[in-house]
Protein backbone atom coordinates (compact mmCIF):
# COMPACT_ATOMS: atom_id res chain seq x y z
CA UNK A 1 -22.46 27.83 -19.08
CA UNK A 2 -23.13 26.76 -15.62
CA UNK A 3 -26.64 26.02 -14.22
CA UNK A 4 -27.85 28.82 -11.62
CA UNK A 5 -29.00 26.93 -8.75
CA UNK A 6 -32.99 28.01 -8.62
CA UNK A 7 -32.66 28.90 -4.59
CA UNK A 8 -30.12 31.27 -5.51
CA UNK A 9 -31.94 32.46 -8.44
CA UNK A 10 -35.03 33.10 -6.23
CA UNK A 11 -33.26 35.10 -3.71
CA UNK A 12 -31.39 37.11 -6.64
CA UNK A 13 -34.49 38.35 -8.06
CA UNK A 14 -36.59 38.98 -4.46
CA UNK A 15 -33.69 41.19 -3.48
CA UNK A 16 -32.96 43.08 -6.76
CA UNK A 17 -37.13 43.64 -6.80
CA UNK A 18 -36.56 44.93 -2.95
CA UNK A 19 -33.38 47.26 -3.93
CA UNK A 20 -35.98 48.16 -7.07
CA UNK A 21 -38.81 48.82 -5.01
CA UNK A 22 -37.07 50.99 -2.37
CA UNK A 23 -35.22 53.20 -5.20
CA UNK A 24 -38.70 53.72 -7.06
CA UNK A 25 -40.12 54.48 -3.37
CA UNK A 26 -37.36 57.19 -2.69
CA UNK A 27 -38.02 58.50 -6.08
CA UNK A 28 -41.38 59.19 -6.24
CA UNK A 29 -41.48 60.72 -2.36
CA UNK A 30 -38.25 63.24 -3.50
CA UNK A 31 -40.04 64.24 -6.79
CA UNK A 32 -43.31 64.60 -4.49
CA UNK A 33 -41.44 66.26 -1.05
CA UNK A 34 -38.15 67.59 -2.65
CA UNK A 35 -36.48 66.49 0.69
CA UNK A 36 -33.63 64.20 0.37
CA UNK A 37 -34.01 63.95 4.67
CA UNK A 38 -37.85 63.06 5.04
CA UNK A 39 -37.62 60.72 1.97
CA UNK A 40 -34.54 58.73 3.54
CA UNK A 41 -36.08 58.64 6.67
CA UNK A 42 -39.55 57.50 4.76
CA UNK A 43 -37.81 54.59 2.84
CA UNK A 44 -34.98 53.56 4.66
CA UNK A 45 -35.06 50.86 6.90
């Protein structure tokens, strides 16, 4: 197996925690608003 150069690495698990954060963010405003449109527009960019 090849090493995983640790830069990479780093920037592999900031994103995925990102993507992670912004899916549990959508979540919890849908299951709060029950409005797919407000929640987008709350978590999206």
């Amino acid at each position: 197996m090849k090493k995983i150069n640790p830069i990479i690495l780093i920037a592999i698990v900031l994103i995925g925690g990102f993507l992670a954060f912004k899916i549990m963010s959508f979540l919890g405003c849908y299951v709060r608003i029950e409005d797919v449109d407000k929640c987008w527009k709350l978590t999206s960019w």
